[in-house]
N, C-alpha and C. Protein backbone atom coordinates (compact mmCIF):
# COMPACT_ATOMS: atom_id res chain seq x y z
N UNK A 1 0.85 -1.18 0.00
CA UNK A 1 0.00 0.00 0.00
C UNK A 1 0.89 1.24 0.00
N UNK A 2 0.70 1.93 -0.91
CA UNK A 2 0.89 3.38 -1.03
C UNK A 2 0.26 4.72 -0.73
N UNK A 3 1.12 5.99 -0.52
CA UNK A 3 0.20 6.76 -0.09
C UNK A 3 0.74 8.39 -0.94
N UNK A 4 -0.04 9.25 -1.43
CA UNK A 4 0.35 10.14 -1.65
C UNK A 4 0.18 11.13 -0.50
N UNK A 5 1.41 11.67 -0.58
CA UNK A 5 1.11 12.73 1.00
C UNK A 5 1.32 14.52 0.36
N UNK A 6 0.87 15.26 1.14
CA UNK A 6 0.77 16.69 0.37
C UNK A 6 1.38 17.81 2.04
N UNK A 7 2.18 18.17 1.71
CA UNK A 7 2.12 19.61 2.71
C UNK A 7 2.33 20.76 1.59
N UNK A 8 1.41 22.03 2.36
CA UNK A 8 1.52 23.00 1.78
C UNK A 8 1.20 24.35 3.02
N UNK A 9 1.64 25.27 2.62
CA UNK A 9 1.57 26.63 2.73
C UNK A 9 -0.29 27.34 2.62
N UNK A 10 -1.03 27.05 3.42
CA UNK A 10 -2.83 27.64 2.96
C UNK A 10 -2.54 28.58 3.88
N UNK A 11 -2.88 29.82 2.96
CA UNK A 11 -3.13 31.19 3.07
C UNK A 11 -4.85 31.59 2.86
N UNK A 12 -5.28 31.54 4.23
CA UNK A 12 -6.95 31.67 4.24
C UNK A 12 -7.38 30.77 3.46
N UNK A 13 -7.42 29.55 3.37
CA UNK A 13 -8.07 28.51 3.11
C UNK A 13 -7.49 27.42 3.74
N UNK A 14 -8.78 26.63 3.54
CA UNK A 14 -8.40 24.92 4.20
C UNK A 14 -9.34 24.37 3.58
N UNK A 15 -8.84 23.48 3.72
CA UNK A 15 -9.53 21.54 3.11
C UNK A 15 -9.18 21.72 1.34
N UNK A 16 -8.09 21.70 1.24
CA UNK A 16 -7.30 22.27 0.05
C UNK A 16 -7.70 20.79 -0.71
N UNK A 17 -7.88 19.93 -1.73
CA UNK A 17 -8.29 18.56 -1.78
C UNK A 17 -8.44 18.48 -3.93
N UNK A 18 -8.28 17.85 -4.45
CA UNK A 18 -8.54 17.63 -6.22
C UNK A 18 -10.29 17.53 -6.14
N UNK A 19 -10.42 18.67 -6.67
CA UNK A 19 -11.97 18.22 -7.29
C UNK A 19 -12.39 16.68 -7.64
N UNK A 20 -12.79 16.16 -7.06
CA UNK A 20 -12.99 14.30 -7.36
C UNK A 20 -13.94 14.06 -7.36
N UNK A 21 -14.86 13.75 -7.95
CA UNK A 21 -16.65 12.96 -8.20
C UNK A 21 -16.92 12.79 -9.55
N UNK A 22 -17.60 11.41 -9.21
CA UNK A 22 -18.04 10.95 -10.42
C UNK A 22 -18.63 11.82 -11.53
N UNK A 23 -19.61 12.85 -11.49
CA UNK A 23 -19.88 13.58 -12.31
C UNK A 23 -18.22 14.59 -13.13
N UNK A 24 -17.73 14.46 -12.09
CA UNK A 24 -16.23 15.58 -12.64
C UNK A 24 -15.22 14.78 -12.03
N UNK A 25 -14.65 13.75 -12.87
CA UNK A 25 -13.33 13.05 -11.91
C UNK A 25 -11.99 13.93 -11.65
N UNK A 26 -11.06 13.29 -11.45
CA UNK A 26 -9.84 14.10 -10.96
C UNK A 26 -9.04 12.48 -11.84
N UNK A 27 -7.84 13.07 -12.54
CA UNK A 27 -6.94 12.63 -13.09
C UNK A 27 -5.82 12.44 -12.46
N UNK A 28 -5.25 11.40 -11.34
CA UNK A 28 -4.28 11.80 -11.31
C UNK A 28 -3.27 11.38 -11.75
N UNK A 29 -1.86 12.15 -11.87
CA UNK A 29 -1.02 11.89 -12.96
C UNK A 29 0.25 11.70 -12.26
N UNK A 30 1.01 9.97 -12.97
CA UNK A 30 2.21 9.71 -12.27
C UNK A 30 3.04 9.34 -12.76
N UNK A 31 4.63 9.02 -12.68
CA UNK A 31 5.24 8.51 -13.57
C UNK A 31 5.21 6.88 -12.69
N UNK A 32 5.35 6.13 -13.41
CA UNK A 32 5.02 4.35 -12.96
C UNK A 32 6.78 3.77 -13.01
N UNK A 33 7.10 3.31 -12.19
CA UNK A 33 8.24 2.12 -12.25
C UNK A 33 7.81 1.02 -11.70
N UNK A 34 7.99 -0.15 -12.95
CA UNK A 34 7.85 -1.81 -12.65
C UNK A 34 8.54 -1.79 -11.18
N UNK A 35 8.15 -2.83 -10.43
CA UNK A 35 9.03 -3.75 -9.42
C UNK A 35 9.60 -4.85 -9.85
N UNK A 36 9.48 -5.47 -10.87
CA UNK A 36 10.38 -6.73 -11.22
C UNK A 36 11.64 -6.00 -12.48
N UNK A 37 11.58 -5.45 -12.96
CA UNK A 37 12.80 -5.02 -13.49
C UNK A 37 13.27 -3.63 -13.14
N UNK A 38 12.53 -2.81 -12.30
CA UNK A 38 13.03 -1.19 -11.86
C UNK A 38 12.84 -0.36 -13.21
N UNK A 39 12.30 -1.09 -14.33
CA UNK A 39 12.22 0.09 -15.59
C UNK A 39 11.01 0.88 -14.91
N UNK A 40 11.69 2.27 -15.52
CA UNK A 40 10.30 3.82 -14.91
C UNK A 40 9.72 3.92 -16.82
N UNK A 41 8.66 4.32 -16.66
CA UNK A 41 7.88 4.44 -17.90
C UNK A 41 8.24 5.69 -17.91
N UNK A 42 8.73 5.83 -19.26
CA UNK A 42 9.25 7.33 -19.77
C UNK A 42 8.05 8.16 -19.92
N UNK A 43 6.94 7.75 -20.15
CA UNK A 43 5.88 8.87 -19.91
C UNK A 43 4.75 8.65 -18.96
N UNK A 44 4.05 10.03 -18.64
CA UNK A 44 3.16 10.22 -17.28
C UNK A 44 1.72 9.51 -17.57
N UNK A 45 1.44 8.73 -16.78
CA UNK A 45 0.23 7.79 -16.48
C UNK A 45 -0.95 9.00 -15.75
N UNK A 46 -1.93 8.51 -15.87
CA UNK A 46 -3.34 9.46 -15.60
C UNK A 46 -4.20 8.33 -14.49
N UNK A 47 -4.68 8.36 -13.35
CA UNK A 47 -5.79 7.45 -13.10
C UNK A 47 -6.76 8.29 -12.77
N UNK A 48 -8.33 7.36 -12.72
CA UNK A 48 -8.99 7.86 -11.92
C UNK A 48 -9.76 6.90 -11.31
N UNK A 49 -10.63 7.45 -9.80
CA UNK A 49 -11.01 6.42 -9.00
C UNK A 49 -12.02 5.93 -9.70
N UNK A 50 -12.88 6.45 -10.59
CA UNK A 50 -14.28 6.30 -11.39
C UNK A 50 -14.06 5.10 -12.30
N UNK A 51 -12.86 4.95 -12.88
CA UNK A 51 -12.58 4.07 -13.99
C UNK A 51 -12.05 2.79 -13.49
N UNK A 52 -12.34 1.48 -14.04
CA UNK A 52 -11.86 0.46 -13.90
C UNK A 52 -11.44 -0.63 -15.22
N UNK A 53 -10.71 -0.80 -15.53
CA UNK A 53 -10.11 -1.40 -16.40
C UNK A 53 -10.03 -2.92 -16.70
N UNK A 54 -9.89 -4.13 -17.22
CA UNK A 54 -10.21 -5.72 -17.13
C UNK A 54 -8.35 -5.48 -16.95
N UNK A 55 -8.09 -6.70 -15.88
CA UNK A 55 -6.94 -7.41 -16.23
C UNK A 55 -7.04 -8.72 -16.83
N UNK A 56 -5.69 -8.96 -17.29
CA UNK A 56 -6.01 -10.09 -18.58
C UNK A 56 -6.18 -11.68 -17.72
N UNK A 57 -6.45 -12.22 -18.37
CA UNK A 57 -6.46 -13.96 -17.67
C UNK A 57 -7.58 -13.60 -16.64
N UNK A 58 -8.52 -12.79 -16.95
CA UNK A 58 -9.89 -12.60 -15.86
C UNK A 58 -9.40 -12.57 -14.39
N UNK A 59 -8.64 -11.67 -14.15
CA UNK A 59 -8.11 -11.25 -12.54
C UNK A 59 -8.96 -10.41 -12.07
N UNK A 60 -9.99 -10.15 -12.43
CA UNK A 60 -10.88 -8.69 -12.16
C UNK A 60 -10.39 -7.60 -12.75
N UNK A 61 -10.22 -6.54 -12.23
CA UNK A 61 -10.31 -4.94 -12.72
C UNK A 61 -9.25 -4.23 -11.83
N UNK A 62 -9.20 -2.97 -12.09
CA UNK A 62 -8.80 -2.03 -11.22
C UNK A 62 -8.46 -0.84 -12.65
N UNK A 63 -8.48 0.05 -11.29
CA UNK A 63 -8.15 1.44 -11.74
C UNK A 63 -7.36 1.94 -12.96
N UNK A 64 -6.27 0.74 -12.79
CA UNK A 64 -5.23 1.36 -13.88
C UNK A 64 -4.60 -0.21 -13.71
N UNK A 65 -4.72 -0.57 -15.19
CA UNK A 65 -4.02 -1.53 -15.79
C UNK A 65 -2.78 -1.69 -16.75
N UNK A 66 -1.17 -2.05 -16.70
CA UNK A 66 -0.23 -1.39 -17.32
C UNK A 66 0.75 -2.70 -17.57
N UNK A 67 1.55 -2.64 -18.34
CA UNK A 67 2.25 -3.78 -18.71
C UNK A 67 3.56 -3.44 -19.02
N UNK A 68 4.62 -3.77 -18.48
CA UNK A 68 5.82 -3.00 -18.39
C UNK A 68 6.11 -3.35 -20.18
N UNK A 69 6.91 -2.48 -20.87
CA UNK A 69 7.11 -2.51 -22.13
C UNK A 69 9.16 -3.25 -22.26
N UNK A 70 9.61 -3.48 -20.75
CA UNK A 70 10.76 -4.01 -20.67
C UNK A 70 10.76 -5.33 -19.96
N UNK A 71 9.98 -5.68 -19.18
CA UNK A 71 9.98 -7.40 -18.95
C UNK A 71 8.52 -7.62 -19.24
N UNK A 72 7.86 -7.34 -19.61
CA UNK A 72 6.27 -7.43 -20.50
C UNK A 72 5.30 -8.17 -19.12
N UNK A 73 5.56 -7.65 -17.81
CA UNK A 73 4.64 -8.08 -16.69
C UNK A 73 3.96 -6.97 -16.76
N UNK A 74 2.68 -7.93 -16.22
CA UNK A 74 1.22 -6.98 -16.11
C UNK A 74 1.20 -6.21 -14.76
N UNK A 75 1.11 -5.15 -14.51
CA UNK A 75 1.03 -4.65 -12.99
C UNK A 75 -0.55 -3.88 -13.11
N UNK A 76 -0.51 -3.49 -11.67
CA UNK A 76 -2.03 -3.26 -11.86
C UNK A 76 -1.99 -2.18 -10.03
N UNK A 77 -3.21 -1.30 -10.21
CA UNK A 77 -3.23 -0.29 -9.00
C UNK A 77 -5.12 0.12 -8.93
N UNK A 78 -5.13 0.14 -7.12
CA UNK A 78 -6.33 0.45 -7.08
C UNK A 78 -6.41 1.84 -6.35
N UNK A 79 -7.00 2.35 -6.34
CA UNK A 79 -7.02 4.13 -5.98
C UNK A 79 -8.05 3.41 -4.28
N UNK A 80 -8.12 3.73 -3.19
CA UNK A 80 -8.17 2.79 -1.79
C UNK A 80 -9.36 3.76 -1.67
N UNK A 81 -9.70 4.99 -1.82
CA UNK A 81 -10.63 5.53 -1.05
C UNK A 81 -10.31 7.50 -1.56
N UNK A 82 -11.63 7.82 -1.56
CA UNK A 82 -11.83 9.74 -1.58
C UNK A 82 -10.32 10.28 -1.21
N UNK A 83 -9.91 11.27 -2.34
CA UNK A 83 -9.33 12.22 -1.45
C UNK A 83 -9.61 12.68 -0.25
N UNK A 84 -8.40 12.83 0.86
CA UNK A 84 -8.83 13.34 2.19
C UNK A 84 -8.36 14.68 1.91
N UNK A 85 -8.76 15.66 2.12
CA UNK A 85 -9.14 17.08 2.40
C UNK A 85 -7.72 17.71 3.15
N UNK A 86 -6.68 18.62 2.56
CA UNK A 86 -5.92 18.81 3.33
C UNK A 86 -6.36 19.94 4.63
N UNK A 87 -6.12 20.21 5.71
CA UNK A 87 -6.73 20.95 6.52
C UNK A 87 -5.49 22.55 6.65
N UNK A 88 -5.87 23.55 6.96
CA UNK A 88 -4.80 24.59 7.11
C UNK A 88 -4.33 24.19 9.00
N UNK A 89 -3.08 24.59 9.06
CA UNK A 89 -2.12 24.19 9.93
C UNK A 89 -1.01 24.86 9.85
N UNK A 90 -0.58 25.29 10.94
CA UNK A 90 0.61 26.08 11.25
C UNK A 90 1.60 25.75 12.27
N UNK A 91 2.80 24.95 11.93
CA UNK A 91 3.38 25.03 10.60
C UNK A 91 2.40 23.94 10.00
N UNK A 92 2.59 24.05 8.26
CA UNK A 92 2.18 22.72 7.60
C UNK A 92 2.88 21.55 7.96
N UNK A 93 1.95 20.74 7.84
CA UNK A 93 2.13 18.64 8.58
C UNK A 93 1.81 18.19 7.45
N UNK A 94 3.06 17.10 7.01
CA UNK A 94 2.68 16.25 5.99
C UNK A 94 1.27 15.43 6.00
N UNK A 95 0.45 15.19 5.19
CA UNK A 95 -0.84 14.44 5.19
C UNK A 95 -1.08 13.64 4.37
N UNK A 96 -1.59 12.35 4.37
CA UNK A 96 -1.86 11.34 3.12
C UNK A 96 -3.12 12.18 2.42
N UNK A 97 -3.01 12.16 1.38
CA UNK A 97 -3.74 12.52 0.60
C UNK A 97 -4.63 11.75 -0.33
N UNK A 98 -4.28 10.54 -0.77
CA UNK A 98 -4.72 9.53 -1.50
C UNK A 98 -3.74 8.10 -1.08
N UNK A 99 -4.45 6.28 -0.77
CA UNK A 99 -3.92 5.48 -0.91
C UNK A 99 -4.27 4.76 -2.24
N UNK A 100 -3.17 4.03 -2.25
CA UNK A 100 -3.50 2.98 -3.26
C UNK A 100 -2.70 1.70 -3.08
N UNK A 101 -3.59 1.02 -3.35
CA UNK A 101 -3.00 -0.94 -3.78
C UNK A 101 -2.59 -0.87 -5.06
N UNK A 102 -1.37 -1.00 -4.99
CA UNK A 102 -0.21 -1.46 -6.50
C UNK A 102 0.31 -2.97 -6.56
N UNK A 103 0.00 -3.40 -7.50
CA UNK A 103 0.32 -4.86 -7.71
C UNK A 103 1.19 -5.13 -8.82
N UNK A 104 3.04 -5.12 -8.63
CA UNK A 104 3.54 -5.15 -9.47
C UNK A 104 4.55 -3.88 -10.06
N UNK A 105 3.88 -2.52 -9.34
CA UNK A 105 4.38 -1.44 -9.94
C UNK A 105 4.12 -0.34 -9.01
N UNK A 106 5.07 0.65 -9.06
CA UNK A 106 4.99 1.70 -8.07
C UNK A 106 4.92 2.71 -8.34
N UNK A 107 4.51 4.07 -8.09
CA UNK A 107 4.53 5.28 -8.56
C UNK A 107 5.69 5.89 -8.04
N UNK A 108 6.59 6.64 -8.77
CA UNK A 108 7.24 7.05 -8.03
C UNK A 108 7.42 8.67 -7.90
N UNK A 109 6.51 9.20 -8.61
CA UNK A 109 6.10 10.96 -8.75
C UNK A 109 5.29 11.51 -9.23
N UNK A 110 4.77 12.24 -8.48
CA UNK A 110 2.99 12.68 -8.97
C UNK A 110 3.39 14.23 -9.17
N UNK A 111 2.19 14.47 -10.50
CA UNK A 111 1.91 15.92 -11.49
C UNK A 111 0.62 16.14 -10.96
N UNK A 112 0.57 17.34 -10.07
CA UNK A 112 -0.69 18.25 -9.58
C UNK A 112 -1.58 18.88 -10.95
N UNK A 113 -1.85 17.88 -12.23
CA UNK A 113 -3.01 18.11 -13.38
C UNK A 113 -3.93 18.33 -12.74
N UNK A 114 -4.79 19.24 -13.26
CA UNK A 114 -6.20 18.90 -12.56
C UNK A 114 -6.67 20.35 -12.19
N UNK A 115 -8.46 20.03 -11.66
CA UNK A 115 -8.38 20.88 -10.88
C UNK A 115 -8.82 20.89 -9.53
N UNK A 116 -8.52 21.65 -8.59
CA UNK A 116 -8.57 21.76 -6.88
C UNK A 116 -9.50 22.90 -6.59
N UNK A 117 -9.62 22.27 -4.97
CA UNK A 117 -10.55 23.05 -4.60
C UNK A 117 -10.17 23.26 -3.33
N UNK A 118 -10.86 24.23 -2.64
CA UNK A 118 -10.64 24.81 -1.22
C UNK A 118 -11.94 25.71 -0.75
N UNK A 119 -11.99 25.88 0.78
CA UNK A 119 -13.05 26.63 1.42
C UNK A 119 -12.06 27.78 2.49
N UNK A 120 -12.55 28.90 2.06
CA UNK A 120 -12.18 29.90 2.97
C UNK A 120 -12.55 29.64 4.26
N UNK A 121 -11.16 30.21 4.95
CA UNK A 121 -11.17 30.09 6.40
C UNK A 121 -11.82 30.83 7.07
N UNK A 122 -11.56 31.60 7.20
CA UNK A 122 -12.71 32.70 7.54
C UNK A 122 -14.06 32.86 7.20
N UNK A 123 -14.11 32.73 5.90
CA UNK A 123 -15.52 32.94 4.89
C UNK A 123 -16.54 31.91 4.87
N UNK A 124 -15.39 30.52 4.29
CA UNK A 124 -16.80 29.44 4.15
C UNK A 124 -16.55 29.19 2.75
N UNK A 125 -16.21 30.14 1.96
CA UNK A 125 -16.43 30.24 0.72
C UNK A 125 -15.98 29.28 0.00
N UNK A 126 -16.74 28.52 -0.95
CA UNK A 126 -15.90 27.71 -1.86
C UNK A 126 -14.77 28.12 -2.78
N UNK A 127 -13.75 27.47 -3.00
CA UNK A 127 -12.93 28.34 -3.88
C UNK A 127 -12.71 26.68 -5.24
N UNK A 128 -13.53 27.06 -6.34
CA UNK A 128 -13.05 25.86 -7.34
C UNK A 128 -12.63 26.25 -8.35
N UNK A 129 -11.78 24.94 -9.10
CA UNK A 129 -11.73 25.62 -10.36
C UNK A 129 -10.21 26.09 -9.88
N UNK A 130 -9.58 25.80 -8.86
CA UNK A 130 -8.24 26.28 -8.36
C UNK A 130 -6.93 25.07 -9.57
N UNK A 131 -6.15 26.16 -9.95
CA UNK A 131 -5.38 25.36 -10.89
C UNK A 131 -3.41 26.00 -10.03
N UNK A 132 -3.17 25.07 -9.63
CA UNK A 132 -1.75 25.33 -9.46
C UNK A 132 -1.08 25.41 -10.55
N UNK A 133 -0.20 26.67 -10.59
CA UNK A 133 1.01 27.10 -11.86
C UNK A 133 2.40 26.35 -12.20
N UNK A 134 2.84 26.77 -12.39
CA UNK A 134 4.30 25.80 -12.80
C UNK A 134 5.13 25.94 -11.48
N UNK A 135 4.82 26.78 -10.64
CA UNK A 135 5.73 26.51 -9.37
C UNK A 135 4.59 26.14 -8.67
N UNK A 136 3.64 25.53 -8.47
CA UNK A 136 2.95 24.63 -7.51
C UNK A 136 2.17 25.55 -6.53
N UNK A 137 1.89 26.76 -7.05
CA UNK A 137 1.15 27.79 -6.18
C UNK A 137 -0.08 28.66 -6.75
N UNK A 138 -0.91 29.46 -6.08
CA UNK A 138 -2.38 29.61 -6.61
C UNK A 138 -2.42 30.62 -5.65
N UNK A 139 -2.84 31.95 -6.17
CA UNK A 139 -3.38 33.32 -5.64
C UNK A 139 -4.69 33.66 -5.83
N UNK A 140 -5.69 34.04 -4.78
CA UNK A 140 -7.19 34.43 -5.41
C UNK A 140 -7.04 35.48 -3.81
N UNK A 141 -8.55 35.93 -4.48
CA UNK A 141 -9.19 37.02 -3.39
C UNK A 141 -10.14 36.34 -2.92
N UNK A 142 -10.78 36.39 -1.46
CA UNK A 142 -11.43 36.02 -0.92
C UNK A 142 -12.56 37.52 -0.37
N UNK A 143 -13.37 37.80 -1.13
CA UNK A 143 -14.27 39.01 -0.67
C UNK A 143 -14.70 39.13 0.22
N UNK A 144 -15.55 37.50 0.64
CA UNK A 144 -16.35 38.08 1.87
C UNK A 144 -15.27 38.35 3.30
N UNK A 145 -14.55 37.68 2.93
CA UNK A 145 -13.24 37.83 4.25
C UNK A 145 -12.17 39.03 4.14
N UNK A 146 -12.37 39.56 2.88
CA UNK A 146 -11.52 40.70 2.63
C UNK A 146 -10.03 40.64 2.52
N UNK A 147 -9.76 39.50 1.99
CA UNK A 147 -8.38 39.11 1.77
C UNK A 147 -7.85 38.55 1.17
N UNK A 148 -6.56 38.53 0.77
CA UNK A 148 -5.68 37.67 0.17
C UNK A 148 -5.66 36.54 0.70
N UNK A 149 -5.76 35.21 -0.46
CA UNK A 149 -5.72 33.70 0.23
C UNK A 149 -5.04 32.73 -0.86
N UNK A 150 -4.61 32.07 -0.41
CA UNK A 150 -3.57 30.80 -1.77
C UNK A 150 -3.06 30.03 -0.92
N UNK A 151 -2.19 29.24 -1.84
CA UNK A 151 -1.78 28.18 -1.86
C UNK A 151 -0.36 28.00 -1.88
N UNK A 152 1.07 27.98 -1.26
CA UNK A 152 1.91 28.12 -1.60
C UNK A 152 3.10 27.19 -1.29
N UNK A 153 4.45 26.45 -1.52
CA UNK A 153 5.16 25.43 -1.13
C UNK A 153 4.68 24.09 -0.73
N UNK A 154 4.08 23.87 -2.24
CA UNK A 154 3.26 22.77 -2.15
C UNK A 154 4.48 21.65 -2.54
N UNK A 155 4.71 20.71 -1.56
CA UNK A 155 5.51 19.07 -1.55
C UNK A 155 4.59 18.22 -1.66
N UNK A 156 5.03 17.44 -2.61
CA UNK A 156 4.39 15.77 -3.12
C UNK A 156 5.31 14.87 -2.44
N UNK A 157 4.48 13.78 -1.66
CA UNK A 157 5.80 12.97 -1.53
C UNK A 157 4.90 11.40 -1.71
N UNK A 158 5.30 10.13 -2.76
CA UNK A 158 4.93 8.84 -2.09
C UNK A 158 5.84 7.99 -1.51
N UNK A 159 4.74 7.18 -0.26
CA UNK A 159 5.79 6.76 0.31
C UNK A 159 4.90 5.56 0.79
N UNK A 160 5.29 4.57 1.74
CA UNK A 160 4.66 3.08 2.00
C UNK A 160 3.70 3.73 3.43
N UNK A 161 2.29 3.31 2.66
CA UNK A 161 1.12 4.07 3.92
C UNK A 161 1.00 3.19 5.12
């Protein structure tokens, strides 16, 4: 079992979290390395919890089905449960953010695609539609609270949950 963990920097917001529901999934995006030969797939993998895929020889399904293209084993990953909601905290505390069951293959770095969401601290306010930039950070106004609020020194880390 794996876990993606998130600390960040919330400036008037909390429960910082990927827009995720079935009507609007969340993509998330990783680079994959086999466990039986250590080859990393030169390009970025997408899952989502909504989708389920056949593995071959009728093993059932899961999330994301992949076949190393250097020892030709089938690996396979299940997304465990909802994004958990990051909370604001001072200082920021690393937090699991998403688990998953990998069978065969590991992620070893995740791309914040997508889009996020958050609720003002003060306000209440929903904030969606939040897209982190190329340095991993997000500025908005928060009206009813009268302030500046974002997102800033955002760390990805996976690690064994």
């Amino acid at each position: 079992m794996l876990a993606l963990t998130v600390s960040a920097d919330l400036n008037g917001v909390t429960n910082f979290q990927p827009t995720d529901t079935e009507p609007e999934p969340f993509y998330y995006t990783f680079k994959v390395q086999c466990t039986s030969c250590r080859e990393v797939h030169d390009k970025w993998v997408s899952i989502s919890r909504f989708e389920n895929h056949e593995m071959s020889g009728s093993r059932g399904e899961a999330n994301f089905v992949w076949k190393c293209k250097n020892c030709k084993r089938e690996s396979s990953a299940q997304i465990r449960s909802a994004p958990s909601p990051y909370p604001l905290s001072s200082p920021p505390k690393r937090q699991n953010l998403l688990q998953f069951d990998c069978r065969g293959c590991e992620f070893v770095e995740f791309r914040p695609d997508g889009h996020w969401q958050a609720e003002g601290a003060k306000s209440g306010i929903k904030f969606t539609d939040i897209e982190l930039d190329e340095s991993g950070e997000w500025y908005d106004y928060d009206e009813k609270a009268g302030d500046e609020v974002g997102v800033t020194g955002v760390k990805w880390e996976i690690r064994r949950a």
